[in-house]
Protein backbone atom coordinates (compact mmCIF):
# COMPACT_ATOMS: atom_id res chain seq x y z
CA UNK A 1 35.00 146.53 11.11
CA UNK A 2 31.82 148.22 10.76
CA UNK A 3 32.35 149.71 6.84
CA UNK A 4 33.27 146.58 4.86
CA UNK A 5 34.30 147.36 1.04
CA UNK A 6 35.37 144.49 -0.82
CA UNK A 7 35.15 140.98 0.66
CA UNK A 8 37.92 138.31 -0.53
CA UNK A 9 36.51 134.91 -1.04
CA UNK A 10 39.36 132.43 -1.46
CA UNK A 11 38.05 128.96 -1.96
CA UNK A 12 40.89 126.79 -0.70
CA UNK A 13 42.46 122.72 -0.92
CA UNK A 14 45.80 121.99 -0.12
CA UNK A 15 47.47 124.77 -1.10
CA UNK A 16 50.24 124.97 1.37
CA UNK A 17 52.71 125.68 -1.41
CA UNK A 18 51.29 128.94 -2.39
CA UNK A 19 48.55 130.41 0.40
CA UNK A 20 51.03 132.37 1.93
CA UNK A 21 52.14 134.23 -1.02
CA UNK A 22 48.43 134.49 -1.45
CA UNK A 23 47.59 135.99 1.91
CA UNK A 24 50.56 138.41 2.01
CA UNK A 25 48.92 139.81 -1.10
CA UNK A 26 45.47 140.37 0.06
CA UNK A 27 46.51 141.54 3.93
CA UNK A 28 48.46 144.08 2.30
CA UNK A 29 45.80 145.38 0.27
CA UNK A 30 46.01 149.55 0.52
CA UNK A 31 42.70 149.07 0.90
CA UNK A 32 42.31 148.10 4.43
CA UNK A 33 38.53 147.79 4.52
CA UNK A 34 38.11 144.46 3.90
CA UNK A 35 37.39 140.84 5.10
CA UNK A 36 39.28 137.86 3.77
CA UNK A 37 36.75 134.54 4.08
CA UNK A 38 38.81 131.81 3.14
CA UNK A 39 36.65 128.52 2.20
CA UNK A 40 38.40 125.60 2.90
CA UNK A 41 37.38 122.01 1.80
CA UNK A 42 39.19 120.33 4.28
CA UNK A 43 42.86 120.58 3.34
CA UNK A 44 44.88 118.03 4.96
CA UNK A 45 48.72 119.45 3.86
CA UNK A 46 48.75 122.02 6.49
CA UNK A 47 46.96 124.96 4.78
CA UNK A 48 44.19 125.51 7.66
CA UNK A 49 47.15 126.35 9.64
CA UNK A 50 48.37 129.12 8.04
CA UNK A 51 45.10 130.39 7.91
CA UNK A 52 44.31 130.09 11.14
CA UNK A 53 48.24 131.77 11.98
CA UNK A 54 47.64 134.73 9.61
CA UNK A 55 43.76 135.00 11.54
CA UNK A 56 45.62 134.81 15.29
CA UNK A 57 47.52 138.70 13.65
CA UNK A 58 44.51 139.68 10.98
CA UNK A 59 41.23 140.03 12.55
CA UNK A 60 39.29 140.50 8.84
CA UNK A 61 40.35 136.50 8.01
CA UNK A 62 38.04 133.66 8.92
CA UNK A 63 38.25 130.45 8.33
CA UNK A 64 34.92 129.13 6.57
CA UNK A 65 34.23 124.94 6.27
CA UNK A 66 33.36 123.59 2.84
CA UNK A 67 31.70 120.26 3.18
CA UNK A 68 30.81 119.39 -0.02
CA UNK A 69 34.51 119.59 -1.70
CA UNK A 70 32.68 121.79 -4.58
CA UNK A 71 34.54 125.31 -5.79
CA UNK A 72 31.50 126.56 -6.84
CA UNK A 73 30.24 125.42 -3.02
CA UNK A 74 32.59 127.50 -1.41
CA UNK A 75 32.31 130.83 -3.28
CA UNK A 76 28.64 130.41 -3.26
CA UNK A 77 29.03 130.38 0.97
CA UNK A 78 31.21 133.39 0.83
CA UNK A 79 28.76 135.19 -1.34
CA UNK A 80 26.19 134.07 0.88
CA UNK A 81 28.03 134.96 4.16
CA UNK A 82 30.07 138.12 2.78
CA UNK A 83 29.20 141.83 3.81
CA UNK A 84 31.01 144.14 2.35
CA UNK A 85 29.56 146.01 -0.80
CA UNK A 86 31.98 144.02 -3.76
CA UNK A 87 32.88 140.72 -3.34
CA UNK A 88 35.98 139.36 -5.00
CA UNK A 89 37.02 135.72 -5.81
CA UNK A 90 41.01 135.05 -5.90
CA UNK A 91 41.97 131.45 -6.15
CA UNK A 92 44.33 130.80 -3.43
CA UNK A 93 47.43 129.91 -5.72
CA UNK A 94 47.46 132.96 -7.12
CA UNK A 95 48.38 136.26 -5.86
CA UNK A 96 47.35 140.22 -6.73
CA UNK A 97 48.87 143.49 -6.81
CA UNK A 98 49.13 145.97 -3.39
CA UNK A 99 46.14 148.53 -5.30
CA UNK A 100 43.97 146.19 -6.94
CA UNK A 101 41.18 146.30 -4.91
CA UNK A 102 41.37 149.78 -3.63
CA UNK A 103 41.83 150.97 -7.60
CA UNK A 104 38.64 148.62 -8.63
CA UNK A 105 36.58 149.89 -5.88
CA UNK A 106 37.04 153.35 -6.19
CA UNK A 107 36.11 153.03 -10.26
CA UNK A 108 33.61 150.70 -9.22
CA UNK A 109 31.39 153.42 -6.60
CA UNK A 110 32.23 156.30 -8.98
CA UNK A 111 30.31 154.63 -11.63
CA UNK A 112 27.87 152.89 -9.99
CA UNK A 113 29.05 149.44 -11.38
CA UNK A 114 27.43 146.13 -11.02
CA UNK A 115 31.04 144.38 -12.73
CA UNK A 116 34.43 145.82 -12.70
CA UNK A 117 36.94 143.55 -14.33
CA UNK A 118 40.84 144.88 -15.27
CA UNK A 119 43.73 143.10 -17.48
CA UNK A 120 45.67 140.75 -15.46
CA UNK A 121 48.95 139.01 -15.94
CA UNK A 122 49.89 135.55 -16.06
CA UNK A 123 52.92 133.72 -15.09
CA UNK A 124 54.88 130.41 -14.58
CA UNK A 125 57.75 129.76 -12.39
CA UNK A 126 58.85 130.85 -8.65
CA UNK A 127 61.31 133.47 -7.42
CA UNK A 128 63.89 135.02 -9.89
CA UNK A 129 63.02 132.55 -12.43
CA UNK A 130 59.19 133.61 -12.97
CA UNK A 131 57.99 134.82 -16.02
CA UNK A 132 54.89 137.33 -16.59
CA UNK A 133 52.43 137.78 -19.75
CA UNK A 134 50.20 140.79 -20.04
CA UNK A 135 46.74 139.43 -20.49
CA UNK A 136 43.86 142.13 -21.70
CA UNK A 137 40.27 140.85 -19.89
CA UNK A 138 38.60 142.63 -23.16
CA UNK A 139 38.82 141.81 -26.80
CA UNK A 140 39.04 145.49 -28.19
CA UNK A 141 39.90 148.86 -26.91
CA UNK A 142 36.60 150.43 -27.75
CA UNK A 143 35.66 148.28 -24.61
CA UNK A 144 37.46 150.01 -21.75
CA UNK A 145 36.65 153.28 -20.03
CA UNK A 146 33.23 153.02 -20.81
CA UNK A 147 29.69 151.57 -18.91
CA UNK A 148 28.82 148.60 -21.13
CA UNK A 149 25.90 145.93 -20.98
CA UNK A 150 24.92 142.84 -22.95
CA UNK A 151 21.66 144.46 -23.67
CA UNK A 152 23.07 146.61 -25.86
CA UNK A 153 26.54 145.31 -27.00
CA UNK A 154 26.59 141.44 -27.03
CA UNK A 155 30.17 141.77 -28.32
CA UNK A 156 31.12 141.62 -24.33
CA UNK A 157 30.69 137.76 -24.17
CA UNK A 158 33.42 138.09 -26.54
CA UNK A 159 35.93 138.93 -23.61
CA UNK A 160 38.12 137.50 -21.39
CA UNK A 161 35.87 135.26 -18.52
CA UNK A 162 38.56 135.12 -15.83
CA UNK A 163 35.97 135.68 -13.16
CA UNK A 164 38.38 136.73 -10.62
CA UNK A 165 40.24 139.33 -12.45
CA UNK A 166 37.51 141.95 -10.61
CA UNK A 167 35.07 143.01 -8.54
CA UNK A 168 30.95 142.45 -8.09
CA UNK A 169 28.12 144.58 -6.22
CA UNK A 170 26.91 141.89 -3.56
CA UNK A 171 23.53 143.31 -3.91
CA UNK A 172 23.64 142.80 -7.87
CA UNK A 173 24.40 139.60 -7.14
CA UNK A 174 21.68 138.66 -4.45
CA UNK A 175 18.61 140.85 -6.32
CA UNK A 176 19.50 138.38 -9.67
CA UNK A 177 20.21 135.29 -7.75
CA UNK A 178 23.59 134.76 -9.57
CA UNK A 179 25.25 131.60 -7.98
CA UNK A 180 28.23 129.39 -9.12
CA UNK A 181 26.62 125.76 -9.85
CA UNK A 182 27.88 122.94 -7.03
CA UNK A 183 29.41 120.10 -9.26
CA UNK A 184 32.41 118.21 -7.61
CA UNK A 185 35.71 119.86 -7.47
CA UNK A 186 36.82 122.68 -9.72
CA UNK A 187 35.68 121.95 -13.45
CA UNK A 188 34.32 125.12 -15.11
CA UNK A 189 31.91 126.40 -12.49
CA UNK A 190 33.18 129.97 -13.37
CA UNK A 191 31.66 129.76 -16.69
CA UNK A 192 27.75 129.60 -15.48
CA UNK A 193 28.84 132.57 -12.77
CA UNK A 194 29.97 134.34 -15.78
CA UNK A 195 27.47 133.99 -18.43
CA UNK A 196 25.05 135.00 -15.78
CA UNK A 197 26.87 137.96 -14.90
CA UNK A 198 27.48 139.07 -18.14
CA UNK A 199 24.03 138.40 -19.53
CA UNK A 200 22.45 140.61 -16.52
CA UNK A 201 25.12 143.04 -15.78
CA UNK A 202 23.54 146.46 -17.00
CA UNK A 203 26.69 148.35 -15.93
CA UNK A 204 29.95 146.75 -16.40
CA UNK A 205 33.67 148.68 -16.96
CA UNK A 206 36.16 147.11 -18.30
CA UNK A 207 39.36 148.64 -16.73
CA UNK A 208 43.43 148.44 -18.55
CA UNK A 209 45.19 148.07 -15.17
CA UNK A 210 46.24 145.28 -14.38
CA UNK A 211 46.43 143.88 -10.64
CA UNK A 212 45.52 140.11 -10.78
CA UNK A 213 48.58 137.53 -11.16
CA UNK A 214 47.28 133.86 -12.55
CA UNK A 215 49.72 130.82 -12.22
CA UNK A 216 50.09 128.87 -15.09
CA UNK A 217 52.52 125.92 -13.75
CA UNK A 218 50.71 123.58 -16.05
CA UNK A 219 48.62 125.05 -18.48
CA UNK A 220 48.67 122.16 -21.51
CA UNK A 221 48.14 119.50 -19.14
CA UNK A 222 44.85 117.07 -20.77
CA UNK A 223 42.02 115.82 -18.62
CA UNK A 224 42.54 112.65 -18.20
CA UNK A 225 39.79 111.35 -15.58
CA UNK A 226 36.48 110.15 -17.00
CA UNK A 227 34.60 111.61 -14.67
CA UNK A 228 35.23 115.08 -15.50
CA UNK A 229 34.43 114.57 -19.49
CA UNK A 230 31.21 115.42 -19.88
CA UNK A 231 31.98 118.65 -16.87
CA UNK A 232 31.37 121.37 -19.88
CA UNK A 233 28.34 119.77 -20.82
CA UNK A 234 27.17 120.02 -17.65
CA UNK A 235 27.92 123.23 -17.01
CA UNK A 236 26.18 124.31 -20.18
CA UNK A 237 23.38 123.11 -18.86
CA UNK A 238 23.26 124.63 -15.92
CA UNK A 239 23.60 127.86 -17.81
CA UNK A 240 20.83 127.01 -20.04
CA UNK A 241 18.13 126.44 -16.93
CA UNK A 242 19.43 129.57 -15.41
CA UNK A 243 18.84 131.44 -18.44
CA UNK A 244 15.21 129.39 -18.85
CA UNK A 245 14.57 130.20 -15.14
CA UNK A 246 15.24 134.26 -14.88
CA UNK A 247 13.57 134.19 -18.65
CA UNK A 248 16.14 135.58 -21.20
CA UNK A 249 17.08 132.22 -23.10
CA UNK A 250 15.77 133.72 -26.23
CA UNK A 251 17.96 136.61 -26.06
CA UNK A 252 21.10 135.33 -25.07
CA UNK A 253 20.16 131.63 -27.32
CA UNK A 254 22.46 132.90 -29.92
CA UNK A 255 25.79 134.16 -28.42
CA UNK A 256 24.97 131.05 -25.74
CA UNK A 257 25.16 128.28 -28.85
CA UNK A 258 28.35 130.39 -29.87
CA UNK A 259 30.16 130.30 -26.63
CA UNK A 260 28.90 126.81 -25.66
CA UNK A 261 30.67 125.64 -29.22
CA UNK A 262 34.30 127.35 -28.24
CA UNK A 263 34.19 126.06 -24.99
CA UNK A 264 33.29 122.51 -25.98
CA UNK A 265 36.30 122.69 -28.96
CA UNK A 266 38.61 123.65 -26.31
CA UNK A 267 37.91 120.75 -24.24
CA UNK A 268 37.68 118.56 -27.28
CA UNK A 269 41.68 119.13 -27.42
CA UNK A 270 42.79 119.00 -23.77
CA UNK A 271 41.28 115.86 -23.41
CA UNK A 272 43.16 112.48 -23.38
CA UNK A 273 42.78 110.39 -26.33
CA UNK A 274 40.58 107.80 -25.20
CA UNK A 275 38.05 109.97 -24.10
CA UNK A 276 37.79 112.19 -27.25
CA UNK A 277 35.36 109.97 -29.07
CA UNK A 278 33.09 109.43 -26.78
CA UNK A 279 32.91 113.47 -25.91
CA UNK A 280 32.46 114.25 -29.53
CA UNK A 281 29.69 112.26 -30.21
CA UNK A 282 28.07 113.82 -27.22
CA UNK A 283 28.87 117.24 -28.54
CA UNK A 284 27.85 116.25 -31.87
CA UNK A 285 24.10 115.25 -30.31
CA UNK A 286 24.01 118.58 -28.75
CA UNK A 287 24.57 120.82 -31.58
CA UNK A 288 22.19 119.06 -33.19
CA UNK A 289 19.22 119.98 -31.22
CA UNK A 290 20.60 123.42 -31.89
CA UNK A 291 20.64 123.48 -35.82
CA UNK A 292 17.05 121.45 -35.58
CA UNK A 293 15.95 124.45 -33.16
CA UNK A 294 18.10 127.18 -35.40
CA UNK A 295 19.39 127.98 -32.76
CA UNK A 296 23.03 128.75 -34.33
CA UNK A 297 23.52 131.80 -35.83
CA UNK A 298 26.08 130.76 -38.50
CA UNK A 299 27.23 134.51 -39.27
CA UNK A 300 28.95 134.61 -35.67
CA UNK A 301 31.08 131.74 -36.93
CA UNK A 302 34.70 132.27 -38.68
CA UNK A 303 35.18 130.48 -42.09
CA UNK A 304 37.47 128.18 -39.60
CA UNK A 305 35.18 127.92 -36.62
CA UNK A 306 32.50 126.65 -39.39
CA UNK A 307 34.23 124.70 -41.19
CA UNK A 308 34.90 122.38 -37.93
CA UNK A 309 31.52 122.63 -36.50
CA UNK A 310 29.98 121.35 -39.38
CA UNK A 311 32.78 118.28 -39.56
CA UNK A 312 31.32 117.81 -35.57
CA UNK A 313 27.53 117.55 -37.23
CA UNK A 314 28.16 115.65 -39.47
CA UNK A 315 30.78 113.55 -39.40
CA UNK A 316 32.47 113.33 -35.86
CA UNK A 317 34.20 109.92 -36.66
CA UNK A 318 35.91 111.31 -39.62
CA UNK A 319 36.37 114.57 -37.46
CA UNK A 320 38.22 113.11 -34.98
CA UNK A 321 40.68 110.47 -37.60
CA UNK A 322 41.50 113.82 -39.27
CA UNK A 323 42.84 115.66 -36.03
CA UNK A 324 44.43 112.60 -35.23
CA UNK A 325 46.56 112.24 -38.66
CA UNK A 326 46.91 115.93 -38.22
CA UNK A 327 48.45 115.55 -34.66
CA UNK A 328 50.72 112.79 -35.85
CA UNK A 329 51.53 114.97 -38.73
CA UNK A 330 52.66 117.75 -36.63
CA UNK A 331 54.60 115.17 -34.18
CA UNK A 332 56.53 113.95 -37.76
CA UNK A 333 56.95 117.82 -38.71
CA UNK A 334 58.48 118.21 -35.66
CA UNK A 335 61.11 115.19 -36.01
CA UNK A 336 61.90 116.25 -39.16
CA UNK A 337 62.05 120.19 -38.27
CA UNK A 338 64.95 120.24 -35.69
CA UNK A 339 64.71 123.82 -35.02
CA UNK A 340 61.24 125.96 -35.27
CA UNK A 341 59.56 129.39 -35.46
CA UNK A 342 55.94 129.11 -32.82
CA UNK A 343 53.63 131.15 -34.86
CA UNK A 344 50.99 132.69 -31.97
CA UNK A 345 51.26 133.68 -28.17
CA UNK A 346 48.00 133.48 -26.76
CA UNK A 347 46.37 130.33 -25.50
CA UNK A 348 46.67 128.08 -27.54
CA UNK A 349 50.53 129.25 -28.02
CA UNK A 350 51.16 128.93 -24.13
CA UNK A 351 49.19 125.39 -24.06
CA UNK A 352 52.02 124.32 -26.93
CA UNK A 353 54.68 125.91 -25.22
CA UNK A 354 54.16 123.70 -22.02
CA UNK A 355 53.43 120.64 -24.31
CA UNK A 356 56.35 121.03 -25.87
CA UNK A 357 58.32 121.97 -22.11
CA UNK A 358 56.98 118.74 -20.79
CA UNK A 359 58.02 116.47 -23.65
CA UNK A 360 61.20 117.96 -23.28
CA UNK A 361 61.54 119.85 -26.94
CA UNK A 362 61.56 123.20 -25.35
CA UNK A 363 64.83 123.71 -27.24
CA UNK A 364 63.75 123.58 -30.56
CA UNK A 365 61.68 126.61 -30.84
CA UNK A 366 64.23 129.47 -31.29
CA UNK A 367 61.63 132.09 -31.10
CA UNK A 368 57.72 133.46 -31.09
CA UNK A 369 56.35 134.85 -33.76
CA UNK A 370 53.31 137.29 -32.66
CA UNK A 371 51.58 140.24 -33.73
CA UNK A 372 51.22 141.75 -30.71
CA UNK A 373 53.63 144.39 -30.32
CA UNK A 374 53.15 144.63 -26.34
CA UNK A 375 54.33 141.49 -26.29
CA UNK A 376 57.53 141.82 -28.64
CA UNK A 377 61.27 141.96 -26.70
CA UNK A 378 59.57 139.79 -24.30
CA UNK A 379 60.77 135.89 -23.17
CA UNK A 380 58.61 132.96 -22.55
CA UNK A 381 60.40 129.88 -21.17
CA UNK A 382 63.67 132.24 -21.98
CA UNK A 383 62.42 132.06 -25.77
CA UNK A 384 62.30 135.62 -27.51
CA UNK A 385 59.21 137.14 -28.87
CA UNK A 386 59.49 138.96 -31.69
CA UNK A 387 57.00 140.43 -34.73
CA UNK A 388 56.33 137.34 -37.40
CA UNK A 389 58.70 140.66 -39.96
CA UNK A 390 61.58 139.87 -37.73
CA UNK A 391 61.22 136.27 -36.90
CA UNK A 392 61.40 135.86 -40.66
CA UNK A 393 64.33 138.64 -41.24
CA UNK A 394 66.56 136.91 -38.40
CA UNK A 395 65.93 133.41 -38.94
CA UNK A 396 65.37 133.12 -42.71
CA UNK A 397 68.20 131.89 -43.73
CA UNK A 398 67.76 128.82 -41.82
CA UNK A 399 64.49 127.56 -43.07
CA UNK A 400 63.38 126.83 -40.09
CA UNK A 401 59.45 125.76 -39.94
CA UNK A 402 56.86 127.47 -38.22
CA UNK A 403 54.24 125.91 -36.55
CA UNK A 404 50.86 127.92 -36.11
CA UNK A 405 49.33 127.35 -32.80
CA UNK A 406 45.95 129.76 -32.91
CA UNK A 407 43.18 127.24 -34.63
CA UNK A 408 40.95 129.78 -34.67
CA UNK A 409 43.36 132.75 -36.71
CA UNK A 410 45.38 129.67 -38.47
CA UNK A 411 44.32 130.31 -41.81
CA UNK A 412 45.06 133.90 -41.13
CA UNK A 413 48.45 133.48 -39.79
CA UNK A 414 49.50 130.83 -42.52
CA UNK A 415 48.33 133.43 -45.25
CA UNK A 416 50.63 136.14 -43.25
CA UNK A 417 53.66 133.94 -42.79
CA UNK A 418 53.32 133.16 -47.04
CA UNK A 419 53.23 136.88 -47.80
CA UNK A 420 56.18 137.10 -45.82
CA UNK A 421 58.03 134.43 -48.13
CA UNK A 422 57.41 131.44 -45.69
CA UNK A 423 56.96 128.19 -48.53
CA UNK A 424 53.70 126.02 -47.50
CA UNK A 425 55.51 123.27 -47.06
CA UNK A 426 57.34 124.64 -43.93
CA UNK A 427 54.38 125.53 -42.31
CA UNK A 428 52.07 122.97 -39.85
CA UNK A 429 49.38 123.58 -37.52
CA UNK A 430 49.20 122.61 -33.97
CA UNK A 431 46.11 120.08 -32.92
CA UNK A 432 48.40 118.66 -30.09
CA UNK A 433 46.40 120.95 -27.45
């Protein structure tokens, strides 16, 4: 094929359960210009040979060797060896729509775009018992339809960093030397593609159709191997040199101590217990070199979001005894609560929601309380989501507690749920994630 449009790069490692699903969803692409390089790091459970069946009928799939057993490894060889004018990633347990590509593409050479990225959905579950969330890649409306770059509106590291809900101009890519670092297996080496991107981007559209499909079998589950601790740190890092290298630390050393801090709290929490400590102390070292260089820029920082980075400068011991009376708190809230309202569907809410699936107390949340109204008549785990008005109309009688599960909006969300009527006392905060 002489006229390639989008190459697929699909990083692969025993994914036998899932590749064909996969495949059927990128061969059936309506747009037929493309070439699928799948990246494989030596599976072993039979998943180079359903590549290699789908290549014997598909002439735009090869089958690529990754020796290094590295995620970022492999899509840095596709970029390297692809040819059409996008690339795409799509992790190769996921699937996408039949127009994705063709629809990014077309929006893509229209505008002359160095990024497209679209809304995705994600979803847990196989056949008739699967169950799909809307997902918006940007944090505003004012953000779609329109050709956006950091330069001007730094507000864009601010969305969604899926990195394979879209498409990138191979030549962009190549002319800024944008590459995924090559760290052992798959911990976070989207985030350095990203920031890069983002930071050098100088046309990006952010698009409200959605076409990618994310699996979230087992979103809550902690890290619980030592060796991948300290992964965000060194990812970070690696962002920082890249930054250092193409020159543009100083303008990107604000939103990059901001982003570095939510991404190191969210790790904070998914990691086991006995490795907590020892991560926050390291996190505590790093941020401060930042407040010695002033590097933080407070004023990006909710009252919340301050209030815990200061407890990590300057007092990570008593930091971390607090979250863990807090979590045992919540654990003896939700003994005594038999039945409770979830307070907040986005992350943090789905990361409870399997928590609470795998310690088998699915059953006592009898609905989700959320302000988004896309997201209202909707089930999750065959739980209703309704507006936090009804949740408290239907099930007030019952004084049932609510537990809040955004950290970041929980001060916001407790003061909504106690205009609504909701006594303190029946209200708790998740830390368990």
């Amino acid at each position: 094929m002489e006229d390639i449009k989008v190459s697929v790069i699909m990083p692969m490692m025993n994914v036998k359960k899932y590749i064909r699903e996969c495949l059927d969803s990128v061969v059936k692409q309506t747009l037929k210009e493309i070439e699928i390089l799948c990246v494989d790091a030596y599976s072993t459970d039979g998943s180079r040979e359903i590549v290699e069946e789908y290549a014997k009928r598909d002439s735009r799939i090869r089958l690529i060797n990754d020796e290094k057993g590295s995620t970022g490894y492999s899509n840095n060889m596709g970029i390297r060896l692809a040819s059409g004018r996008y690339v795409a990633i799509l992790e190769t347990d996921d699937f996408i729509a039949p127009s994705m590509y063709e629809t990014l593409y077309s929006i893509g050479e229209k505008e002359n775009c160095d990024v497209v990225r679209a809304d995705y959905k994600v979803f847990w579950g196989d056949g008739k018992e699967r169950t799909f969330l809307d997902k918006p890649i940007a944090c505003g409306q004012e953000m779609y339809g329109r050709i956006l770059s950091a330069k001007e509106n730094k507000k864009i590291f601010l969305n969604d960093m899926s990195t394979w809900a879209g498409l990138y101009k191979r030549s962009f890519l190549l002319e800024n030397q944008i590459w995924h670092n090559e760290t052992p297996g798959a911990s976070y080496q989207d985030n350095g593609f990203w920031f890069q991107v983002t930071a050098l981007a100088e046309r990006m559209c952010y698009v409200p159709v959605s076409g990618y499909r994310y699996r979230l079998d087992n979103p809550g589950s902690s890290i619980h191997n030592p060796a991948k601790t300290f992964a965000i740190c060194d990812e970070y890092s690696f962002i920082r040199k890249k930054l250092e290298e193409k020159r543009i630390f100083a303008e990107y050393c604000s939103i990059f101590v901001y982003m570095k801090y939510i991404r190191y709290i969210s790790s904070f929490y998914r990691l086991h217990q006995d490795l907590k400590m020892q991560f926050l102390n390291r996190f505590s070292e790093e941020m401060w070199r930042h407040q010695e260089e002033k590097e933080i820029a407070w004023e990006m920082f909710s009252e919340m979001q301050k209030k815990i980075l200061e407890a990590v400068l300057y007092s990570p011991e008593k930091f971390y005894n607090e979250i863990r009376q807090r979590q045992q708190a919540l654990s003896e809230f939700l003994e005594q609560e038999k039945k409770i309202i979830q307070a907040g569907c986005g992350s943090d809410g789905i990361r409870f929601l399997s928590y609470m699936k795998e310690h088998d107390r699915i059953s006592q949340i009898v609905c989700i309380a959320d302000n988004n109204p896309k997201l209202h008549g909707k089930e999750i785990f065959h739980i209703p989501v309704v507006s936090p008005e009804q949740a408290r109309e239907t099930y007030g009688q019952y004084a049932f507690g609510y537990v809040i599960t955004s950290l970041n909006h929980a001060s916001v969300i407790k003061d909504q749920l106690c205009s609504l009527g909701v006594p303190e006392k029946k209200i708790e905060i998740s830390y368990l994630c």
